[in-house]
Protein backbone atom coordinates (compact mmCIF):
# COMPACT_ATOMS: atom_id res chain seq x y z
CA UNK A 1 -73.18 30.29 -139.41
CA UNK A 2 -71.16 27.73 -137.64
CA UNK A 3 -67.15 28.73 -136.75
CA UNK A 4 -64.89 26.07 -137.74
CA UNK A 5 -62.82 26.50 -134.67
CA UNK A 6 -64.91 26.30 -131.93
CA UNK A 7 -68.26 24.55 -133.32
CA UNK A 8 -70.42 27.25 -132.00
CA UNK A 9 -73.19 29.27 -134.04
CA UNK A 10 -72.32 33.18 -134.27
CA UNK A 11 -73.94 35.84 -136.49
CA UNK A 12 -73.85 35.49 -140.12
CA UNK A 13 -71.08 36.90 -142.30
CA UNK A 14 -69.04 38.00 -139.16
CA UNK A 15 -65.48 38.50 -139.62
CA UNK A 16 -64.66 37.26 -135.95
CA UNK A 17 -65.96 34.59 -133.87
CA UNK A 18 -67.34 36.14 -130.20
CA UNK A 19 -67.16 33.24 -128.71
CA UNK A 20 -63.43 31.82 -129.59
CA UNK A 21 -62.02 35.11 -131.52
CA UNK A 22 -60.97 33.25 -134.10
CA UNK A 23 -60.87 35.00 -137.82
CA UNK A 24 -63.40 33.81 -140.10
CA UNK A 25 -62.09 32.66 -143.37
CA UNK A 26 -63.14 34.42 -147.15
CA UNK A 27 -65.62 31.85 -147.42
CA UNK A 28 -67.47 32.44 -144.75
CA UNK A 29 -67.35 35.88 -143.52
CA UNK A 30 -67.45 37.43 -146.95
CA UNK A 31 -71.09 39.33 -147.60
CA UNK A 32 -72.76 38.38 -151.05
CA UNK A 33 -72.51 40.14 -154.45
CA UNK A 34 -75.97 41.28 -154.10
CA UNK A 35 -76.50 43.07 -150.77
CA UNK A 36 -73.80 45.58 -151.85
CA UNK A 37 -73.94 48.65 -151.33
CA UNK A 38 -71.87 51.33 -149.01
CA UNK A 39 -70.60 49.72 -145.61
CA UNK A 40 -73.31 51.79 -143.06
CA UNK A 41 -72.32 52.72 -138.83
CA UNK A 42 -75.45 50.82 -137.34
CA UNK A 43 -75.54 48.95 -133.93
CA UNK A 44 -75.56 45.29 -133.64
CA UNK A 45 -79.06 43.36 -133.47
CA UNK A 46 -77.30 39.85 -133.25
CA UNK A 47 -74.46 40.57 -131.21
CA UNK A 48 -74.92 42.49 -128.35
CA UNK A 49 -74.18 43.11 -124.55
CA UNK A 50 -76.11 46.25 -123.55
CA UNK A 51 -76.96 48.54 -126.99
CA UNK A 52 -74.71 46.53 -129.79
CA UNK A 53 -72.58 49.86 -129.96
CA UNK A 54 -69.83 48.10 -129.60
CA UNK A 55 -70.78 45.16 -132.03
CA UNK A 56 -71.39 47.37 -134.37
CA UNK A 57 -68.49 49.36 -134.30
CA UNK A 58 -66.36 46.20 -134.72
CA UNK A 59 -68.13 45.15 -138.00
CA UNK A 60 -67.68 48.66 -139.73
CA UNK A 61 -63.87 48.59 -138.50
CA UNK A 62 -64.03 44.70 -139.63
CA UNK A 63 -61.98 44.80 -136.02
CA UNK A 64 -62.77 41.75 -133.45
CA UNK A 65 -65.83 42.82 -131.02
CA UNK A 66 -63.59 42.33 -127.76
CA UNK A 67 -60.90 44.49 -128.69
CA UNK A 68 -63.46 47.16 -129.17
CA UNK A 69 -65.12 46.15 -125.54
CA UNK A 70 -61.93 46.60 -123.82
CA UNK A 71 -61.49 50.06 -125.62
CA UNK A 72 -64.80 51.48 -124.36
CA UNK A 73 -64.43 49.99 -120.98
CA UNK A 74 -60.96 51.60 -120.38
CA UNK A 75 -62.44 55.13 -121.65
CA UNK A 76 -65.09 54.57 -119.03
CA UNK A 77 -62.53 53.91 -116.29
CA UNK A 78 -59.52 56.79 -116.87
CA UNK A 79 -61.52 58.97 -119.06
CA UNK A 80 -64.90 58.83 -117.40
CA UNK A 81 -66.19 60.43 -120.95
CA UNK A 82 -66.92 56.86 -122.28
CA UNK A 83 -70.36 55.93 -120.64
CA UNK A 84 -71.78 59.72 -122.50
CA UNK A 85 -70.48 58.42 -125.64
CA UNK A 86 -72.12 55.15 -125.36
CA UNK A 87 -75.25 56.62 -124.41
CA UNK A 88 -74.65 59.11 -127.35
CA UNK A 89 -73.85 56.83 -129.88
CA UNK A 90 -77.28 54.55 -128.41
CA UNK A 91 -79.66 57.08 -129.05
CA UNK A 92 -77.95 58.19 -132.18
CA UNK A 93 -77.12 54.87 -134.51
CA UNK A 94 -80.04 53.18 -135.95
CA UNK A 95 -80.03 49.10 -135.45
CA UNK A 96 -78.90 47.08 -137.99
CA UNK A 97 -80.91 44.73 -139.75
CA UNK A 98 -81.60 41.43 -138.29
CA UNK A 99 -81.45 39.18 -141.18
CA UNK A 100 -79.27 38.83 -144.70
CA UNK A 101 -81.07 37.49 -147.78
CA UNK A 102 -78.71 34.77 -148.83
CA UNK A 103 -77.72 33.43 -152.34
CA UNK A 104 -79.55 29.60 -151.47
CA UNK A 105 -82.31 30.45 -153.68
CA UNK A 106 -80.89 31.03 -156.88
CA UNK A 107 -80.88 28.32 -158.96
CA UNK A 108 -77.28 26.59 -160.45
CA UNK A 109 -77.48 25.85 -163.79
CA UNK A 110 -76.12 22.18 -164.90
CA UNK A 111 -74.23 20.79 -168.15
């Protein structure tokens, strides 16, 4: 997927650009009818840094994936409590899958 502000290609159906923060639109970040399904905690195969905790966090909270950064990296530096939750959460949250079966296959019927 492309972002329409900054040009650059970022993980399919993501709700924020990484690279510019911009807000995907409806259009673009919204998840077809036929994955459904409940929304599951998983880490981040496309977008990560170190584990794609954080990623991953910021798609089930449908929250942008710096805000979250920032979050963990100020628990790390006043609470100190932060790096055994990251580790935590590593070991326990499964990674996400790496691809989405699109909708480009189905045929559109004519008149």
């Amino acid at each position: 997927m492309i972002c329409p502000n900054c040009q650059k290609n970022i993980a399919d159906y993501s709700t924020f650009c990484y690279n510019c923060g911009t807000k995907q639109t409806a259009t673009t970040a919204s998840v077809p009818c036929d994955i459904g399904g409940k929304k599951r905690l998983v880490r981040s195969s496309t977008d990560k840094k170190i584990a794609g905790v954080c990623a991953g966090l910021a798609d089930y909270f449908d929250l942008d994936v710096t805000i979250i950064r920032i979050c963990w990296l100020l628990a790390v530096l006043f609470a100190g409590t932060g790096i055994l939750a990251y580790i935590i959460l590593w070991i326990a949250l499964p990674v996400g899958p790496t691809g989405v079966v699109s909708n480009t296959s189905v045929p559109v019927a004519s008149s």
